[in-house]
N, C-alpha and C. Protein backbone atom coordinates (compact mmCIF):
# COMPACT_ATOMS: atom_id res chain seq x y z
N UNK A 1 -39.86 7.69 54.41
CA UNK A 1 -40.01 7.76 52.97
C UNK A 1 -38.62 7.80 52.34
N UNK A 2 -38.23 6.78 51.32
CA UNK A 2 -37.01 7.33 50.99
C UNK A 2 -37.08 7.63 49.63
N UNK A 3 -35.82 7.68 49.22
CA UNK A 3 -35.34 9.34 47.97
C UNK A 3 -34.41 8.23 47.43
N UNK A 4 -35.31 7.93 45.93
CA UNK A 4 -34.70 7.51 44.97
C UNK A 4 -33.77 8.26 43.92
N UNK A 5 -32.66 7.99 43.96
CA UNK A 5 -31.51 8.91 43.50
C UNK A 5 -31.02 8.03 42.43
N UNK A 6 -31.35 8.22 41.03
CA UNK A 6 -30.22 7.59 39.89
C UNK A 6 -30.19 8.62 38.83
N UNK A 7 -28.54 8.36 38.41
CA UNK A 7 -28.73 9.27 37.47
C UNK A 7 -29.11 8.69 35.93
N UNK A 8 -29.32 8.87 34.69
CA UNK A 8 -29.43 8.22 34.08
C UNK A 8 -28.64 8.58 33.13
N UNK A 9 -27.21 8.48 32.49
CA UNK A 9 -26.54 8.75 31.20
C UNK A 9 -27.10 8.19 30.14
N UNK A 10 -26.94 9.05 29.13
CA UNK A 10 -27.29 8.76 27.67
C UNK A 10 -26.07 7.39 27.28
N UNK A 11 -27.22 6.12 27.20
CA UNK A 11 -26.38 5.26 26.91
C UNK A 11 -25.62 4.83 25.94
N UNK A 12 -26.81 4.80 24.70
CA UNK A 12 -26.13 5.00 23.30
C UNK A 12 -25.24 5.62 23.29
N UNK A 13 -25.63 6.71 23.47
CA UNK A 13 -23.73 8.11 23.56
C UNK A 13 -22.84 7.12 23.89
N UNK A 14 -22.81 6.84 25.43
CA UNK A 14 -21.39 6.68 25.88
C UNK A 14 -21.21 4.85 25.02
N UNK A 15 -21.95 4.21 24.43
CA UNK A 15 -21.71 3.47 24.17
C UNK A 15 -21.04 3.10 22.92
N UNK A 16 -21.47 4.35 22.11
CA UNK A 16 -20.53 4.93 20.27
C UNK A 16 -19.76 5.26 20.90
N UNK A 17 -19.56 6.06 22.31
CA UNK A 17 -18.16 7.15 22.29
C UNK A 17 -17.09 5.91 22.94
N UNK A 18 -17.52 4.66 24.07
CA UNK A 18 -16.53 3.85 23.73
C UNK A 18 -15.91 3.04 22.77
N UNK A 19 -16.95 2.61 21.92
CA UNK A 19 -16.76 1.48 20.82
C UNK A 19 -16.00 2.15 19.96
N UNK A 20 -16.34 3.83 19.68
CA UNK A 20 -15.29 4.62 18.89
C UNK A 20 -13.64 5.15 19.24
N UNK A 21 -13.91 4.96 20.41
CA UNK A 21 -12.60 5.24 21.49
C UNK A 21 -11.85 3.51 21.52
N UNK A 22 -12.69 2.69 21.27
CA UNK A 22 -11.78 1.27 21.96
C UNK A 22 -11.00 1.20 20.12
N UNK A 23 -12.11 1.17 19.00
CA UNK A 23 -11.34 0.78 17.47
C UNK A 23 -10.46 1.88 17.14
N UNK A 24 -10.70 3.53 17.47
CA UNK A 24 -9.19 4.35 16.70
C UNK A 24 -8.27 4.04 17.68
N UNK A 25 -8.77 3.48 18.49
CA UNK A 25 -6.63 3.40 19.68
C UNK A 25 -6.53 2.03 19.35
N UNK A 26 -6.79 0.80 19.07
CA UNK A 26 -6.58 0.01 18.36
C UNK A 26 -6.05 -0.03 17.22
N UNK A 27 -7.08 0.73 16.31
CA UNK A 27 -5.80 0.79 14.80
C UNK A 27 -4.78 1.57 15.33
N UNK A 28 -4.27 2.33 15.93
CA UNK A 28 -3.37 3.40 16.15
C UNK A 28 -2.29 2.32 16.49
N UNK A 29 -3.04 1.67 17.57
CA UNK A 29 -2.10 0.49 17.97
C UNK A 29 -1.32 0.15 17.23
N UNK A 30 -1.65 -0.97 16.26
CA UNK A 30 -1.30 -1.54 14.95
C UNK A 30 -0.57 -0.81 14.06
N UNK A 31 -0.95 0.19 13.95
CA UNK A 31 0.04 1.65 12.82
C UNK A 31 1.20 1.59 13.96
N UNK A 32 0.90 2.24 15.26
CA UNK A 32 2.02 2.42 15.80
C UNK A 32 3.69 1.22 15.46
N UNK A 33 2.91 0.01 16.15
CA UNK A 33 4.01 -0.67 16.14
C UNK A 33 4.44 -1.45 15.16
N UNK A 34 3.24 -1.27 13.77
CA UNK A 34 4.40 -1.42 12.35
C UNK A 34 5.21 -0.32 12.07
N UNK A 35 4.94 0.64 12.42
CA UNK A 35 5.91 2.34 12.14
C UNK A 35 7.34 1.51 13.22
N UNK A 36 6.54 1.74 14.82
CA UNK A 36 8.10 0.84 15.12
C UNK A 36 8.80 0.05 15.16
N UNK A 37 8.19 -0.76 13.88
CA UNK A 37 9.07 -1.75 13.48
C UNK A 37 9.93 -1.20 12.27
N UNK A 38 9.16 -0.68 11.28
CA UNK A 38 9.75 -0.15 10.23
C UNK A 38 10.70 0.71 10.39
N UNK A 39 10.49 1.70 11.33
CA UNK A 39 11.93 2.82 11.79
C UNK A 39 12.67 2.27 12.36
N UNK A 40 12.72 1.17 13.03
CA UNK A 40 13.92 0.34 14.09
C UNK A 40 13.68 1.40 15.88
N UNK A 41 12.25 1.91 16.07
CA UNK A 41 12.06 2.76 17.03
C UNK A 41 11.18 1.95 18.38
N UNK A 42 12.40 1.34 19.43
CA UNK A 42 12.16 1.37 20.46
C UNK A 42 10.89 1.90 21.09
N UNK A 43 11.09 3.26 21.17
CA UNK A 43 9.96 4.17 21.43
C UNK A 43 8.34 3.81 21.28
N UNK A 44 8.54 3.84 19.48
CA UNK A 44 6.81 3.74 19.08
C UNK A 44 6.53 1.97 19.63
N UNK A 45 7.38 0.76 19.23
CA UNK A 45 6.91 -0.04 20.00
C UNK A 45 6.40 -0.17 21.40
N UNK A 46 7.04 0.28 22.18
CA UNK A 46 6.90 0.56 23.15
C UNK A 46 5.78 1.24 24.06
N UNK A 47 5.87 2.63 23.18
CA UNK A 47 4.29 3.44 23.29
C UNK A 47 3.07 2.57 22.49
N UNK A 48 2.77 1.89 21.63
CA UNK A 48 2.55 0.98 21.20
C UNK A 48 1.62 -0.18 22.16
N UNK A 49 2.46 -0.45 22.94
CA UNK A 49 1.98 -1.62 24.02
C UNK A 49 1.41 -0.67 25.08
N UNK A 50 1.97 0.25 25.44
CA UNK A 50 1.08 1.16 26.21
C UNK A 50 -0.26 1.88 25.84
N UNK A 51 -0.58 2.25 24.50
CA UNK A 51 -1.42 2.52 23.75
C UNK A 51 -2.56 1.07 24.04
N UNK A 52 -2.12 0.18 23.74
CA UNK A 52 -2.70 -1.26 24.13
C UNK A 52 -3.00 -0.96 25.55
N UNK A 53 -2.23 -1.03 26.13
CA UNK A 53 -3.17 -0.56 27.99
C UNK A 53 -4.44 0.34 28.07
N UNK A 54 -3.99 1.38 27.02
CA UNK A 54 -5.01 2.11 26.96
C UNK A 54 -6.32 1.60 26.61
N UNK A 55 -6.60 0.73 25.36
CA UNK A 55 -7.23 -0.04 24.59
C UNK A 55 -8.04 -1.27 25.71
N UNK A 56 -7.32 -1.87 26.37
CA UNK A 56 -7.73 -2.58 27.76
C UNK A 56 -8.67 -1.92 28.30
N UNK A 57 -8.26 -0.81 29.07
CA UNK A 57 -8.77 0.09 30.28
C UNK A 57 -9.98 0.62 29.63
N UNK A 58 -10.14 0.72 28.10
CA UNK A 58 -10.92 1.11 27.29
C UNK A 58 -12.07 0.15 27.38
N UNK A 59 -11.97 -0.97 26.93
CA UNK A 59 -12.90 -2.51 27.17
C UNK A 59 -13.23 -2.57 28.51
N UNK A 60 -12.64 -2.91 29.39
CA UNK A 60 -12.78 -2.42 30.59
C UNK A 60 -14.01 -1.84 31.00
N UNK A 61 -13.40 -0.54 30.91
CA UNK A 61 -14.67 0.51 31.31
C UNK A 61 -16.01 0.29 30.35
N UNK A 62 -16.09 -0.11 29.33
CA UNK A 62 -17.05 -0.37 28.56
C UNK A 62 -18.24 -1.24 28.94
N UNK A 63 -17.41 -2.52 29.59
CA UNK A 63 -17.61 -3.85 30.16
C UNK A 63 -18.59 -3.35 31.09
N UNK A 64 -17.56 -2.48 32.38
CA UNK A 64 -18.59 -2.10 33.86
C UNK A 64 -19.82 -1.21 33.10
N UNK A 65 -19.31 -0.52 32.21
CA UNK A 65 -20.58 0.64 31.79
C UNK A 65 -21.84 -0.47 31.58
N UNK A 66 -21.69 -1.29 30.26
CA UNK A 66 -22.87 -1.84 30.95
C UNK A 66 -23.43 -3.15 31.40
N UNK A 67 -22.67 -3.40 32.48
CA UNK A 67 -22.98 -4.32 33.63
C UNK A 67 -23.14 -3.35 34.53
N UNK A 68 -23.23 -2.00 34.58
CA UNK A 68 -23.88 -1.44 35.96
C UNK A 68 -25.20 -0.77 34.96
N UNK A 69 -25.67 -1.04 33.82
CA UNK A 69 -27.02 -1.45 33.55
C UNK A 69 -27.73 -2.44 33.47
N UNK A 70 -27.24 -3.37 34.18
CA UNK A 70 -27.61 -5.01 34.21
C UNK A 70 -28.82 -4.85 35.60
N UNK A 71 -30.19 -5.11 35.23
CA UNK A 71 -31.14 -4.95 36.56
C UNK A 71 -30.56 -5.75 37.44
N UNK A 72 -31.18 -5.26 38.92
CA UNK A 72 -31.12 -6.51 39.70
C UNK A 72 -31.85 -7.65 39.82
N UNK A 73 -31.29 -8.34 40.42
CA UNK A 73 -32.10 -9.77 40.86
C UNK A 73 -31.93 -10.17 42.03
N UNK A 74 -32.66 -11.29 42.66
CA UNK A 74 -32.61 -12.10 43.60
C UNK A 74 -31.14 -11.91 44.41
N UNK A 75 -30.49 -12.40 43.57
CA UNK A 75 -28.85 -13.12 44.06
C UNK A 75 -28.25 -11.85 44.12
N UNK A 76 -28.40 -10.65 43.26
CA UNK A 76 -27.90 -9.33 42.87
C UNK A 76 -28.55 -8.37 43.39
N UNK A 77 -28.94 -8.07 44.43
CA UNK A 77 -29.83 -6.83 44.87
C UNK A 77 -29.79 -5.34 44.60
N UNK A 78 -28.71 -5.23 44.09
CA UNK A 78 -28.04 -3.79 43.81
C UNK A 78 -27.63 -3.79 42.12
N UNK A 79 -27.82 -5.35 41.56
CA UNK A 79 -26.75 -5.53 40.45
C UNK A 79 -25.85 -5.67 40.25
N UNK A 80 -25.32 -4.78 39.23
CA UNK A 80 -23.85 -4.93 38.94
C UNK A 80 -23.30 -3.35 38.80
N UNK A 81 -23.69 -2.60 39.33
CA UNK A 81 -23.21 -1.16 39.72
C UNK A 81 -21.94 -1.11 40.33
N UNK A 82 -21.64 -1.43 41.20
CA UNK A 82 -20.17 -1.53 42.13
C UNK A 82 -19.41 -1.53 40.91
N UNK A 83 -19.72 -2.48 39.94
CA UNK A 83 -18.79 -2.96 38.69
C UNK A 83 -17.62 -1.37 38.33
N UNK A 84 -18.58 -0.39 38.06
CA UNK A 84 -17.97 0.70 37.60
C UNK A 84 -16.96 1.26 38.41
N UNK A 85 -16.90 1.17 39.72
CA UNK A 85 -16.14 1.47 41.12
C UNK A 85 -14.24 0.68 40.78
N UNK A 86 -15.10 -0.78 40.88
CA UNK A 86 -14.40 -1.94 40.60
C UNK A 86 -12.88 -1.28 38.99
N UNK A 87 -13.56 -1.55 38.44
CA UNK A 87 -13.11 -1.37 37.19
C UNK A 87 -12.20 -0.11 37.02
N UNK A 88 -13.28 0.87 37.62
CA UNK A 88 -12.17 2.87 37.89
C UNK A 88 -11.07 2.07 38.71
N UNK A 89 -10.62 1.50 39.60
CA UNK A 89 -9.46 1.19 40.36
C UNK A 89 -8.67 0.40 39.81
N UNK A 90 -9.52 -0.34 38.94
CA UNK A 90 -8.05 -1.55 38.33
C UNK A 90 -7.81 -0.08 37.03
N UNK A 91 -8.35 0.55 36.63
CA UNK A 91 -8.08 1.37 35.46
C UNK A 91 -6.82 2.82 35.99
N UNK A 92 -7.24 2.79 37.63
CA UNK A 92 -6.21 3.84 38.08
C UNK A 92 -4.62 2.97 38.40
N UNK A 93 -4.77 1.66 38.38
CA UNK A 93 -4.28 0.97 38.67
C UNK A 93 -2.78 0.89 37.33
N UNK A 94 -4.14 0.24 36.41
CA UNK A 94 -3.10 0.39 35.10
C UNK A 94 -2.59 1.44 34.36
N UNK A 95 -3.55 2.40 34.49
CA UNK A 95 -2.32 3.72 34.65
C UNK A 95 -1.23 4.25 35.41
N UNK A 96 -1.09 3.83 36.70
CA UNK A 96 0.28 4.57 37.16
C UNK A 96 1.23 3.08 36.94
N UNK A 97 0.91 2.17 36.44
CA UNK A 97 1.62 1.27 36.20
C UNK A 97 2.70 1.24 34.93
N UNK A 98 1.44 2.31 33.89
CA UNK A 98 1.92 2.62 32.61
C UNK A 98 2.84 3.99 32.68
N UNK A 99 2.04 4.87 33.67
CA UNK A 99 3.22 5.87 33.29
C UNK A 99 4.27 5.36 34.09
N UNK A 100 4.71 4.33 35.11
CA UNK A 100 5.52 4.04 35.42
C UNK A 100 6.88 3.51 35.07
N UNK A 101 6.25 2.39 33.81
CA UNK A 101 7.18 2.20 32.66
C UNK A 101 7.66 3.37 32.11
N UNK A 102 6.70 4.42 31.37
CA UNK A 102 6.93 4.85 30.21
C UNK A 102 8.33 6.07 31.15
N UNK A 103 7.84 6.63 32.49
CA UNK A 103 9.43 7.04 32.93
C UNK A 103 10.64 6.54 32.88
N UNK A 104 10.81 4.73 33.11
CA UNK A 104 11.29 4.06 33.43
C UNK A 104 12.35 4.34 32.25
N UNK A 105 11.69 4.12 31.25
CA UNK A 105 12.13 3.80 29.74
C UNK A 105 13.17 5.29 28.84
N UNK A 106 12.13 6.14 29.86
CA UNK A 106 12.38 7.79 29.12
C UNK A 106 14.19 7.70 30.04
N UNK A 107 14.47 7.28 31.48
CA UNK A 107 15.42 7.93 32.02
C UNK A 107 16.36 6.90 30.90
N UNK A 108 16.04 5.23 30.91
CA UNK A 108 16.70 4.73 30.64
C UNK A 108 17.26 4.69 28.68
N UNK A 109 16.20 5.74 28.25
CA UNK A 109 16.81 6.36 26.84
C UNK A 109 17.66 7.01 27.13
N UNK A 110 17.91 7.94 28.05
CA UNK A 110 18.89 9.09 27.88
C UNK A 110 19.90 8.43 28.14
N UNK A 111 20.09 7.40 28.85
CA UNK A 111 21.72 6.98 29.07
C UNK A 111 21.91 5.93 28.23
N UNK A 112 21.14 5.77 26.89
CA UNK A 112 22.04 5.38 26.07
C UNK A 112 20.62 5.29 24.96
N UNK A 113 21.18 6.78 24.26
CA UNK A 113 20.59 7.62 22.99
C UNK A 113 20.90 6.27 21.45
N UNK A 114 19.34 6.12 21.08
CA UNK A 114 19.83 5.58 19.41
C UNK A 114 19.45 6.68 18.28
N UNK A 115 20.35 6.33 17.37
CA UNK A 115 19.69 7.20 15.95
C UNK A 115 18.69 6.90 15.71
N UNK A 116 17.32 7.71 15.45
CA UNK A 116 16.47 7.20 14.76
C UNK A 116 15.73 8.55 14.17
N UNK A 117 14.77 8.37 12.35
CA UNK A 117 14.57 9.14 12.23
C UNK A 117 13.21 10.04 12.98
N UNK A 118 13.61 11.10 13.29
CA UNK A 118 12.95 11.94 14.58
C UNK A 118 11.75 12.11 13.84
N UNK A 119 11.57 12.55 12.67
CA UNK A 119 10.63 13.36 11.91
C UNK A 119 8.87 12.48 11.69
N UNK A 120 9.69 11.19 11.29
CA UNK A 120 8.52 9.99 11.12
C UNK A 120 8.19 9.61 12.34
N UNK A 121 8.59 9.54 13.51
CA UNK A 121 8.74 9.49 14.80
C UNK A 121 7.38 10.13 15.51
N UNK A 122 8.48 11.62 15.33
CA UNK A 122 7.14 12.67 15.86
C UNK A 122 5.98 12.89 15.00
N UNK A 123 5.96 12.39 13.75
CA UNK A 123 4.43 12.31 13.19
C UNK A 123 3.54 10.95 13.39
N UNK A 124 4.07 10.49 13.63
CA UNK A 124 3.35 9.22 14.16
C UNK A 124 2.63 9.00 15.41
N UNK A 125 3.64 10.07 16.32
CA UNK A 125 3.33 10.53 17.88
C UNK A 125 2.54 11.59 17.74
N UNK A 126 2.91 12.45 16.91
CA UNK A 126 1.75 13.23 16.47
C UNK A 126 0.19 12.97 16.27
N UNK A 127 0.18 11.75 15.67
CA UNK A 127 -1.43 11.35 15.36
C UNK A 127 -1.70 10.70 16.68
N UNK A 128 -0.94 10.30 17.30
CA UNK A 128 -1.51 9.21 18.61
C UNK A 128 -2.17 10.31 19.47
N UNK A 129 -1.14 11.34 19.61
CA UNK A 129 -1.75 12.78 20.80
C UNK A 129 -3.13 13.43 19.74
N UNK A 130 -3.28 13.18 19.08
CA UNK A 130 -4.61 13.86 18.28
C UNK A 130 -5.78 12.65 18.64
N UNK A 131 -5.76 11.45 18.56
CA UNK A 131 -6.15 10.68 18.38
C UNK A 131 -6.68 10.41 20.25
N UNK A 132 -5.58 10.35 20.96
CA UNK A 132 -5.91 10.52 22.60
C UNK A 132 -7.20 11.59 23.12
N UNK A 133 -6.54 12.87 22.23
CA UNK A 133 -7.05 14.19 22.26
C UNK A 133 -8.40 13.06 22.25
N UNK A 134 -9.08 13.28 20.96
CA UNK A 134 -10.55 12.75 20.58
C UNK A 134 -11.18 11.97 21.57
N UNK A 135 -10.75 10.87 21.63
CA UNK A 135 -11.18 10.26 22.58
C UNK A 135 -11.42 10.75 24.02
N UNK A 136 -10.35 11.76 24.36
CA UNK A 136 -10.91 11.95 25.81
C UNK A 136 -11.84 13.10 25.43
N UNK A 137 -11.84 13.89 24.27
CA UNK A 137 -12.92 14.60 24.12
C UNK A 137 -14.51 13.68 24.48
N UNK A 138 -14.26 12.93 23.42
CA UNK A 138 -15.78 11.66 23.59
C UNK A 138 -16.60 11.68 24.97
N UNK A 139 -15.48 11.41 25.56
CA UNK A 139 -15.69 11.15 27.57
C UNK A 139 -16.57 12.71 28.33
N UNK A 140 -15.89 13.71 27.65
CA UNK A 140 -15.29 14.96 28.49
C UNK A 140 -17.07 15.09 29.32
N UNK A 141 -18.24 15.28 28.25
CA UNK A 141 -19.55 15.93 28.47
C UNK A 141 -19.98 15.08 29.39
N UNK A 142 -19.53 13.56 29.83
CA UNK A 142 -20.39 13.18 30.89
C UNK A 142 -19.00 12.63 31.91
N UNK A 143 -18.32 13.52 32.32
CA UNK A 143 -17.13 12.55 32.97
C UNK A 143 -17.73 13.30 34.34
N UNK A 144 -18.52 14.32 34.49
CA UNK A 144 -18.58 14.25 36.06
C UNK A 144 -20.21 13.20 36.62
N UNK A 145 -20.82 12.33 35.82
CA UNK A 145 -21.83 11.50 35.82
C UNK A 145 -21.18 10.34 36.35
N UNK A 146 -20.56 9.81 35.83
CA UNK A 146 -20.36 8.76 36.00
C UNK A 146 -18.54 8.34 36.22
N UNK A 147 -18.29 7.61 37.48
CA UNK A 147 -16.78 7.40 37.83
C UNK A 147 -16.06 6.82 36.52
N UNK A 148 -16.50 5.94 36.03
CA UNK A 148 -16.38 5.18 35.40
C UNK A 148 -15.80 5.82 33.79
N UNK A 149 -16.72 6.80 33.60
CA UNK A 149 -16.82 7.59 32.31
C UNK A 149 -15.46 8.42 33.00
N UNK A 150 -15.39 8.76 33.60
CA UNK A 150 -14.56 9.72 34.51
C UNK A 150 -13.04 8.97 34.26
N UNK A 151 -12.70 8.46 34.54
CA UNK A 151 -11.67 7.31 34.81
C UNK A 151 -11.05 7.01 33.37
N UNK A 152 -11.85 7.23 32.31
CA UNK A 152 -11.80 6.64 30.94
C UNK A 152 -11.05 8.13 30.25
N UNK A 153 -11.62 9.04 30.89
CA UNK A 153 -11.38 10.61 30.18
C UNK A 153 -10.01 11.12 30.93
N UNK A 154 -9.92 10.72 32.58
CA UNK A 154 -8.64 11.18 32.82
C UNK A 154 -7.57 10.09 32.29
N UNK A 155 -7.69 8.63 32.28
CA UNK A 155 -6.74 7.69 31.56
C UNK A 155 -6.13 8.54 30.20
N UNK A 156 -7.47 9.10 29.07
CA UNK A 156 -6.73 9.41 27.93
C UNK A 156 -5.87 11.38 28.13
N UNK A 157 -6.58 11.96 29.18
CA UNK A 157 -6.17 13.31 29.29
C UNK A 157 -4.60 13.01 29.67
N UNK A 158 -4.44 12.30 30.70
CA UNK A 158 -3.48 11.99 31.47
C UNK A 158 -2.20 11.36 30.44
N UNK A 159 -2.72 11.27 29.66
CA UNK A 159 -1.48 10.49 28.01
C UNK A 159 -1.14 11.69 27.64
N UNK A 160 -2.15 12.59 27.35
CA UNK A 160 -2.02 13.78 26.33
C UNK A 160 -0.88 14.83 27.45
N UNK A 161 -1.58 15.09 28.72
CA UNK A 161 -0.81 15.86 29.14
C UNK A 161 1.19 15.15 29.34
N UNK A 162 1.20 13.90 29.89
CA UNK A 162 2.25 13.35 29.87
C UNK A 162 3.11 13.48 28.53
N UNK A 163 2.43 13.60 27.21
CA UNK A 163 3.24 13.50 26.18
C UNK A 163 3.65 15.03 25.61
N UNK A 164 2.84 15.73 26.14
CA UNK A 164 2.90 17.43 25.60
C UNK A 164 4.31 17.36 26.90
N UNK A 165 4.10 17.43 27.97
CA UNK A 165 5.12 17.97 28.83
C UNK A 165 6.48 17.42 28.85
N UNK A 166 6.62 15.93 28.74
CA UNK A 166 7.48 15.61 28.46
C UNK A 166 8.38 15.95 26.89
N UNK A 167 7.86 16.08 25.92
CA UNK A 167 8.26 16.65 24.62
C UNK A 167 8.62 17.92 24.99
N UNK A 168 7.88 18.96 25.20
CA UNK A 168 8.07 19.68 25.57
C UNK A 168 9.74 20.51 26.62
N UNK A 169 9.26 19.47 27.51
CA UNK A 169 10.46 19.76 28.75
C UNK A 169 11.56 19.65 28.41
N UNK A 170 11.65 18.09 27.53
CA UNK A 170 12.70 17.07 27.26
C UNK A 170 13.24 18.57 26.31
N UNK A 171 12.48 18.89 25.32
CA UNK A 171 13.29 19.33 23.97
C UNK A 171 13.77 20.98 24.51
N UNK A 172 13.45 21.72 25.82
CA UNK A 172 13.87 22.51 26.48
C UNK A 172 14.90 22.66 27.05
N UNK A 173 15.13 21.65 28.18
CA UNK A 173 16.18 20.84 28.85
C UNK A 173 17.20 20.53 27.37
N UNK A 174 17.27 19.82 26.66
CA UNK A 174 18.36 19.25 26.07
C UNK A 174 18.88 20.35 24.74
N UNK A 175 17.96 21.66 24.77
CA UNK A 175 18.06 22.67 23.92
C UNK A 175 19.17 23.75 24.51
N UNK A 176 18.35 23.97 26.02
CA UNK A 176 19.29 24.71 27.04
C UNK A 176 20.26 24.31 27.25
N UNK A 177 20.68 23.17 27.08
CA UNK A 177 21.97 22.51 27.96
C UNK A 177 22.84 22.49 26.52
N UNK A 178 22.61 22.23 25.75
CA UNK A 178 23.31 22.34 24.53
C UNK A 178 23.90 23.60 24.06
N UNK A 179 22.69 24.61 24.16
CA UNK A 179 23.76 26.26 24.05
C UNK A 179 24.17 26.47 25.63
N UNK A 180 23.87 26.57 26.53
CA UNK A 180 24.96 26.15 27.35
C UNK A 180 26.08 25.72 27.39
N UNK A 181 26.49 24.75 27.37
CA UNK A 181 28.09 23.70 27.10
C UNK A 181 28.48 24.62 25.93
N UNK A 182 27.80 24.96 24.47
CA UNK A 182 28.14 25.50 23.19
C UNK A 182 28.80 27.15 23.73
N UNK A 183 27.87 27.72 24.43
CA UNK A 183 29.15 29.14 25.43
C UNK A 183 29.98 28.66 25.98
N UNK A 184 30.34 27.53 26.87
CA UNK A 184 31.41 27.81 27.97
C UNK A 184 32.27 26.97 26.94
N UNK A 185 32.31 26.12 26.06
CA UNK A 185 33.26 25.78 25.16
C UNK A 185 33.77 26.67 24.31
């Protein structure tokens, strides 16, 4: 006798919580990298196109979500379930790809610092980490259901925590070292 095992997620849900997750990181997109055009900021362009990865990985996961509600058939015996498997790996994929840059970029700011204004900067970065926030909120209630949903919530957690710690660290580090050198001078 065997033991039919599916789970069933609330589809509608996850299907507003992507479509609402794929259009605010999209406009954010767009805000972002007219802000970094308008400030002359490296940075927000930059985060910008990565924000766009996000936006991908976003469609993406949307895509497998539902093509692994696609019945089976003949040719498809299982469907299109794997899809979500599929998709979590190219999505873990394009994340360490992204934070890979975005280190890349951070060492290669420090060795050669531009003016720019900080204030419009960090409010702009400000709304993106609020805006990440939300979205991986969206995910959070069904991320242990489904890989897929899973994958979508650590992609945006994984921004938020990267951008708190690095701000964070960065403005620690270059705070300390500054009254530092400022005593022994």
């Amino acid at each position: 006798m065997g033991h039919d095992h599916h789970h069933h997620l609330p589809v509608d849900h996850l299907n507003r919580a992507f479509v609402l997750g794929i259009v605010l990181n999209l406009v954010f997109v767009c805000v972002e990298f007219g802000a970094g055009l308008w400030f002359d900021s490296v940075a927000l362009i930059s985060d910008a196109g990565h924000n766009l990865s996000d936006v991908v990985s976003l469609v993406l996961s949307l895509i497998a979500f539902r093509l692994a509600r696609v019945k089976p058939t003949a040719s498809y015996t299982y469907g299109y379930r794997k899809s979500t498997v599929l998709v979590s790996l190219l999505n873990a994929c394009i994340l360490l790809v992204a934070v890979g840059v975005i280190l890349v970029e951070s060492v290669r700011k420090l060795y050669d610092p531009q003016p720019v204004d900080g204030d419009s900067i960090a409010w702009v970065a400000g709304i993106g980490i609020v805006i990440n926030a939300f979205t991986a909120w969206l995910f959070i209630r069904d991320k242990e259901k489904d890989l897929n949903v899973k994958g979508a919530y650590l992609h945006m957690a994984a921004d938020i925590f990267l951008s708190f710690f690095l701000s964070f660290f960065l403005s620690f580090f270059l705070s300390f070292s500054f009254c530092f050198i400022r005593t022994i001078i």
